[in-house]
N, C-alpha and C. Protein backbone atom coordinates (compact mmCIF):
# COMPACT_ATOMS: atom_id res chain seq x y z
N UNK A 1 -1.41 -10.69 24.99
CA UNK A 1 -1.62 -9.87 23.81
C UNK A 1 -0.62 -10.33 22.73
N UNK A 2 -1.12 -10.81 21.50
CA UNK A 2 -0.17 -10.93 20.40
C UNK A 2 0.57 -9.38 19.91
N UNK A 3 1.57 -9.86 18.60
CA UNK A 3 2.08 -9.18 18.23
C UNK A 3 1.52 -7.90 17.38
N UNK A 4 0.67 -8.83 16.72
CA UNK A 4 -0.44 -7.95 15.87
C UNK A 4 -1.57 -7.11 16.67
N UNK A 5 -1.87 -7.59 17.87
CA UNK A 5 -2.84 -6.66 18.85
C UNK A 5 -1.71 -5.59 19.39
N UNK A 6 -0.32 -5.61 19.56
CA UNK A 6 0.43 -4.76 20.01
C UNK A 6 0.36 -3.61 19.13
N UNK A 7 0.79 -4.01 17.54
CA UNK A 7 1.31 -3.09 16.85
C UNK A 7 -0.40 -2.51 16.49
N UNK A 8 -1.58 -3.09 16.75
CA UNK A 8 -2.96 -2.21 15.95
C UNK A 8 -2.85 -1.33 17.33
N UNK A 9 -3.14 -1.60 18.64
CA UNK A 9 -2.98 -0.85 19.98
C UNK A 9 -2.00 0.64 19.64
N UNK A 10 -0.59 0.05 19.22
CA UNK A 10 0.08 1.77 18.89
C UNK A 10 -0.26 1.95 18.17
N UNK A 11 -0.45 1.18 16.84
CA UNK A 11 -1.46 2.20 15.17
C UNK A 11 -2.45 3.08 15.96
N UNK A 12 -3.18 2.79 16.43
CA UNK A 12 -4.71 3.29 17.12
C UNK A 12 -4.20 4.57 18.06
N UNK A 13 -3.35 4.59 18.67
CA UNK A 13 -2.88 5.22 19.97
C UNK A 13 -2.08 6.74 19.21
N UNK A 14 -1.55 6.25 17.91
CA UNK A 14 -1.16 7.46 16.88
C UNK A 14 -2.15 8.02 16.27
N UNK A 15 -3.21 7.30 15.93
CA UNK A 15 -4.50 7.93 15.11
C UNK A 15 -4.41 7.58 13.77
N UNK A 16 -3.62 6.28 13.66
CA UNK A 16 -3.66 6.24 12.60
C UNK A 16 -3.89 4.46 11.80
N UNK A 17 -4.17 4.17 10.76
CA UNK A 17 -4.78 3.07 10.62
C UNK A 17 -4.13 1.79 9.92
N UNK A 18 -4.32 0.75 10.37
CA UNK A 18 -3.33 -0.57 10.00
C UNK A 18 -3.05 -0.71 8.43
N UNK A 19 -4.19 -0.31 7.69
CA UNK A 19 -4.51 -0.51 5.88
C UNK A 19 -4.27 1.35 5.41
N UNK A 20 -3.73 0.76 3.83
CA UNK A 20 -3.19 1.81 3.38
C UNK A 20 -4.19 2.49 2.51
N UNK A 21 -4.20 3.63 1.99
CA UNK A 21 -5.13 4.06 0.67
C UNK A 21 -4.87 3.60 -0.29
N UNK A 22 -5.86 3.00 -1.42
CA UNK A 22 -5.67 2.60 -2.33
C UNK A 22 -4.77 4.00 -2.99
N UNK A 23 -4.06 2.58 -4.11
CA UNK A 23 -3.01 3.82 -4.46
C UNK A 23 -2.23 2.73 -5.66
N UNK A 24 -1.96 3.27 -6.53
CA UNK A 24 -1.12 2.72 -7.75
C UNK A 24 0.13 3.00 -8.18
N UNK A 25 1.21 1.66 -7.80
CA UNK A 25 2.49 2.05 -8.07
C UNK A 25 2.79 2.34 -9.49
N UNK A 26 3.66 3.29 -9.61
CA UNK A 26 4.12 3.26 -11.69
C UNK A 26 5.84 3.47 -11.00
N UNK A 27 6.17 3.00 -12.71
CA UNK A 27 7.53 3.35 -12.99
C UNK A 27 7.48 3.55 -14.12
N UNK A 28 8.41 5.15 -14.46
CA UNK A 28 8.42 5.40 -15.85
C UNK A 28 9.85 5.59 -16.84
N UNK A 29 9.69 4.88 -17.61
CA UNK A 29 11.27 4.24 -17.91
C UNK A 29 11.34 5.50 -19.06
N UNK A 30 12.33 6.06 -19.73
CA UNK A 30 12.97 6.67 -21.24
C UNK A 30 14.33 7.02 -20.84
N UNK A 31 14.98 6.45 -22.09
CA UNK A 31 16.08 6.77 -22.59
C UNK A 31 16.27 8.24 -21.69
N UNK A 32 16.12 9.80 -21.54
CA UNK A 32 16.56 10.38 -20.81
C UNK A 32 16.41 10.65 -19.79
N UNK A 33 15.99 9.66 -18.90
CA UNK A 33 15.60 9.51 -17.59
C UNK A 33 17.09 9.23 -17.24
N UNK A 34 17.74 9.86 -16.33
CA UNK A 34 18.82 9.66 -15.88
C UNK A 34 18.59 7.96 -15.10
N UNK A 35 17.58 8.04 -14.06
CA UNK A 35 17.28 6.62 -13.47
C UNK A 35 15.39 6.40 -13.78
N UNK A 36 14.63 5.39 -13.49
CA UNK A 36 13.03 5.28 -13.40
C UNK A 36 12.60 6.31 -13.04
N UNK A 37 11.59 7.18 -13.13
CA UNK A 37 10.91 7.23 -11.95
C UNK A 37 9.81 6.49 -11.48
N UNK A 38 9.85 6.39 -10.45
CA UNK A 38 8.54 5.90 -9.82
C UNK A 38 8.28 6.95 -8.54
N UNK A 39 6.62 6.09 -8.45
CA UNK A 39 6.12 6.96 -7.35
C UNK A 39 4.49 5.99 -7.34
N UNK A 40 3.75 6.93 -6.79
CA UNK A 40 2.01 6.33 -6.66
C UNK A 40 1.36 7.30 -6.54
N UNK A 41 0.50 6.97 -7.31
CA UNK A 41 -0.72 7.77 -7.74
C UNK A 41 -2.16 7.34 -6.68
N UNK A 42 -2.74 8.26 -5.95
CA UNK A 42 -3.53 7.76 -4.63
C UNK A 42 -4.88 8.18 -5.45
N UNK A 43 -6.17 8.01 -4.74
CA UNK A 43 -7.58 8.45 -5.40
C UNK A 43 -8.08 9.04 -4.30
N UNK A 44 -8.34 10.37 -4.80
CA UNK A 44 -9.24 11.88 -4.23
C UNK A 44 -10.36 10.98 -3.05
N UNK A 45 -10.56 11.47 -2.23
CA UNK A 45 -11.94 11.65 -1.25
C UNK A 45 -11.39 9.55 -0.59
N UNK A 46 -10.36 9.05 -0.57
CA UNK A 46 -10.12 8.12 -0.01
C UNK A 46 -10.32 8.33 1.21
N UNK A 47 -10.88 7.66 2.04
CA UNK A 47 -10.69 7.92 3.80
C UNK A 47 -9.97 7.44 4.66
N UNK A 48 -9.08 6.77 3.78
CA UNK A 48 -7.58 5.83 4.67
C UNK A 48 -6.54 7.09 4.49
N UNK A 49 -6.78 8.22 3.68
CA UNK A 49 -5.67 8.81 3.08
C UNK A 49 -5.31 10.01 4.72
N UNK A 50 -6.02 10.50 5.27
CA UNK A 50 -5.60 11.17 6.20
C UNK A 50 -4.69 10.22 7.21
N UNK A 51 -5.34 9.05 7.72
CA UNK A 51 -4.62 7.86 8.88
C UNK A 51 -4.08 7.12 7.71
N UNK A 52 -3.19 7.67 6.69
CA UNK A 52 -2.16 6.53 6.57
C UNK A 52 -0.98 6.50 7.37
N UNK A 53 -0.76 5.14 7.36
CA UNK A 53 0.78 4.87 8.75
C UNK A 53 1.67 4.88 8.04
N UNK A 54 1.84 5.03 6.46
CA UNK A 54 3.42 5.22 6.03
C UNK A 54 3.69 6.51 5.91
N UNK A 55 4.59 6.85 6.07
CA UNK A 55 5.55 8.03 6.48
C UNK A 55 4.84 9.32 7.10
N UNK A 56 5.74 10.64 7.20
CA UNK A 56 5.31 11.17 7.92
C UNK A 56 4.16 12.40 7.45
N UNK A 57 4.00 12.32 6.27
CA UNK A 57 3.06 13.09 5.47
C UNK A 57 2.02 12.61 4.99
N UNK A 58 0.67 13.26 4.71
CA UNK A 58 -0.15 12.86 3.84
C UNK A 58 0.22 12.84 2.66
N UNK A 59 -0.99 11.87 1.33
CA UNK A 59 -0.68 11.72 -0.24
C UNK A 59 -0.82 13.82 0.15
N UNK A 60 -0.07 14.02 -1.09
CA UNK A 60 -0.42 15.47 -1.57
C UNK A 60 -1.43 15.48 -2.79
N UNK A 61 -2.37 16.67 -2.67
CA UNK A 61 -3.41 16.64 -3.42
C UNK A 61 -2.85 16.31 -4.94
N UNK A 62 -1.85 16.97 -5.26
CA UNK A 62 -1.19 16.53 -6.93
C UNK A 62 -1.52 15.32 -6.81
N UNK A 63 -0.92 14.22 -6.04
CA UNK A 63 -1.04 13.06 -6.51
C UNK A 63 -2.49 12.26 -6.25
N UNK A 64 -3.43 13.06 -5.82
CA UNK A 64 -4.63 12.70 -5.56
C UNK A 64 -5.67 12.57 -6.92
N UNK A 65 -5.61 11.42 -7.50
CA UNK A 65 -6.22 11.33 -9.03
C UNK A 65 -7.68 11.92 -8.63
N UNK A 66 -9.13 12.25 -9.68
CA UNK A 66 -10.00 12.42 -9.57
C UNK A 66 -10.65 10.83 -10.25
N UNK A 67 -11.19 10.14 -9.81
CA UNK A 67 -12.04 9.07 -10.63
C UNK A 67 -13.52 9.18 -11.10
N UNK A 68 -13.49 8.64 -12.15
CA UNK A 68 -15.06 8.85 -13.00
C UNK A 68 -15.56 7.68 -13.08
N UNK A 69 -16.76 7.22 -12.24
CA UNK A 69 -17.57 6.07 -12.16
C UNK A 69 -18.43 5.96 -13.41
N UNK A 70 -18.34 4.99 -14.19
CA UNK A 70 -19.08 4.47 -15.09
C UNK A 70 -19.72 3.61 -14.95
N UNK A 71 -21.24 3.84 -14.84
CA UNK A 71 -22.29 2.69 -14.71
C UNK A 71 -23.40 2.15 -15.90
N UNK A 72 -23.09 3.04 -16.99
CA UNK A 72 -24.11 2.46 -17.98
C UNK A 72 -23.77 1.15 -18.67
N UNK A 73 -25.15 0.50 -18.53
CA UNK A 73 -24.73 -0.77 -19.09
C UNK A 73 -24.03 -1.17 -20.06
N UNK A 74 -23.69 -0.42 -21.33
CA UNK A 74 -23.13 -0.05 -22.06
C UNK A 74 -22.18 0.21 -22.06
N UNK A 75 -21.76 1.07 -21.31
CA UNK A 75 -20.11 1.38 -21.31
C UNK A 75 -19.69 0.14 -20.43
N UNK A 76 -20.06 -0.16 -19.46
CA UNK A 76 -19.29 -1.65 -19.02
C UNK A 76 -19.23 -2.98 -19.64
N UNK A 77 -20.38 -2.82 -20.64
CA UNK A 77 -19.89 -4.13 -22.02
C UNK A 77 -19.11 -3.82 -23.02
N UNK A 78 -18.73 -2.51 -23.59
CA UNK A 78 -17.99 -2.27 -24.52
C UNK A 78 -16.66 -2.50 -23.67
N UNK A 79 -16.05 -2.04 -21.87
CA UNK A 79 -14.93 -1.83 -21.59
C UNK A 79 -14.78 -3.79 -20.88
N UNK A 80 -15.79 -4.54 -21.01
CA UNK A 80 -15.57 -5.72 -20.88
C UNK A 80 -15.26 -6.23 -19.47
N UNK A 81 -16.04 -5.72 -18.46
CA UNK A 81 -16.23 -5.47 -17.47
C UNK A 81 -17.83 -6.00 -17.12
N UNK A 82 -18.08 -6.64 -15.92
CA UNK A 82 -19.19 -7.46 -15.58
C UNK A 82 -20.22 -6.30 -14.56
N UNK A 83 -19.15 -5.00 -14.30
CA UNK A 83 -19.93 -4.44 -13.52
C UNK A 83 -19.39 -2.58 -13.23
N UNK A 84 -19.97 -1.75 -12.52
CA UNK A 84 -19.74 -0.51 -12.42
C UNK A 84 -18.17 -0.56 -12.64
N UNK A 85 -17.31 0.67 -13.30
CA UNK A 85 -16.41 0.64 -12.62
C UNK A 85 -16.03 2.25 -13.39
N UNK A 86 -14.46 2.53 -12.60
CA UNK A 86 -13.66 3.88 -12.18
C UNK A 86 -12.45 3.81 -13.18
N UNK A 87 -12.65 4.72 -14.03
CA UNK A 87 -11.56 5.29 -14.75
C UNK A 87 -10.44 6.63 -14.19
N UNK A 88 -9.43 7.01 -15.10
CA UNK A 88 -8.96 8.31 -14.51
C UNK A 88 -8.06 8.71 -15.40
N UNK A 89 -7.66 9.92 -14.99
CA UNK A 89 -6.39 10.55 -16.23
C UNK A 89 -4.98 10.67 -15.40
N UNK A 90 -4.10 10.92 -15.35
CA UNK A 90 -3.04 10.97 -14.82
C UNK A 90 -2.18 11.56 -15.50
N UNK A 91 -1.57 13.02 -15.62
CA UNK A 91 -0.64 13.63 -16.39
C UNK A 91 0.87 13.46 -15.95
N UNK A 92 1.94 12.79 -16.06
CA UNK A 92 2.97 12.88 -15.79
C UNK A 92 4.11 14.36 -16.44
N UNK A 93 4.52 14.96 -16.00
CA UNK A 93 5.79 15.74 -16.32
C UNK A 93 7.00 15.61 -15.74
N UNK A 94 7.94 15.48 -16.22
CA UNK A 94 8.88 14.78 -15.94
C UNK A 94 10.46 15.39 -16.23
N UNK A 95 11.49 16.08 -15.87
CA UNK A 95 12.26 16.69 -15.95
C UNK A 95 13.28 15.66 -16.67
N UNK A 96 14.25 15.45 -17.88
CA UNK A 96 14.58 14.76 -18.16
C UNK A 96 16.39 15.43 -18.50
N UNK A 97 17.41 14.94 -18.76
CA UNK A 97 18.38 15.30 -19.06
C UNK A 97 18.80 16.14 -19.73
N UNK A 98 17.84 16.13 -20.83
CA UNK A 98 17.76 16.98 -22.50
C UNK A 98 16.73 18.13 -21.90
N UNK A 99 16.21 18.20 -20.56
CA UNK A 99 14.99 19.17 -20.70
C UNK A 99 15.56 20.76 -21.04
N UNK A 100 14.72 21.83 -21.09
CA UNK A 100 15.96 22.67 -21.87
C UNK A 100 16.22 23.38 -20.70
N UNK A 101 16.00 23.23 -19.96
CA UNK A 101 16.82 24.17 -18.35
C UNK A 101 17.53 22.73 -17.64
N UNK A 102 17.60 21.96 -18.08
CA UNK A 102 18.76 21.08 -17.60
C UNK A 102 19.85 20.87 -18.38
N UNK A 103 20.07 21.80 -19.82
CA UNK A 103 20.82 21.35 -20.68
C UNK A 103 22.10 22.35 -20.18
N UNK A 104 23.48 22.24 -20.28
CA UNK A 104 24.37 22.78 -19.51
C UNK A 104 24.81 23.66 -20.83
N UNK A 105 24.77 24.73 -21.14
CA UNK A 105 25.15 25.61 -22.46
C UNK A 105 26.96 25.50 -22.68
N UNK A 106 26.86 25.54 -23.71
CA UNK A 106 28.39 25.06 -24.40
C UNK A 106 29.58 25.94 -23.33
N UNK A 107 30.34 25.50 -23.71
CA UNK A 107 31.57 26.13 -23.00
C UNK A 107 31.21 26.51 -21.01
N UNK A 108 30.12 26.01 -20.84
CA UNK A 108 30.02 26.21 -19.89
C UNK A 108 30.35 24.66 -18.95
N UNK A 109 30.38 24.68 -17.59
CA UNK A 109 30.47 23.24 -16.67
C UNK A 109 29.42 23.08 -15.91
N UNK A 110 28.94 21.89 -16.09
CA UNK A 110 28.09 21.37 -15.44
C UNK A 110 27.79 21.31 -13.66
């Protein structure tokens, strides 16, 4: 048995699956971002998303985008695209240094 038949044998034996859910890394940079954030944004009704093998939780529905399939011929020549494809929205909020419940009021310590 190779190495790779070892490690799919325990993937399988956990219930869970070698490939990940599609999923999109970001990083979001500003001036009051103490550091980046990053994170990934996964897509709703994926079926890798229950047996994913990284860590010990599922995506959480927040980060579960909704996608909108566009198939008119039309909209895939105006977006310059040869064939169907999936858009989405993604709202970030983001707690930042200046936010006003992170701001430390005068005379007071942080």
């Amino acid at each position: 048995m190779t190495a790779i038949d070892e490690v799919t044998t325990a993937v399988a034996a956990l219930g869970r699956s070698l490939y990940r859910p599609a999923h999109i890394h970001y990083e979001v940079h500003h001036p009051d971002l103490i550091t980046p954030w990053r994170g990934e944004i996964y897509f709703r009704g994926d079926p890798v998303i229950p047996v994913d093998f990284v860590g010990g939780t599922l995506a959480p529905p927040a980060l579960q985008a909704h996608t909108v399939l566009h198939e008119d011929p039309k909209d895939i020549a105006e977006a310059g695209f040869q064939g169907p494809y999936r858009t989405t929205e993604f709202d970030f909020v983001l707690k930042t240094r200046t936010s006003p419940d992170t701001i430390t009021p005068k005379g007071a310590t942080a």
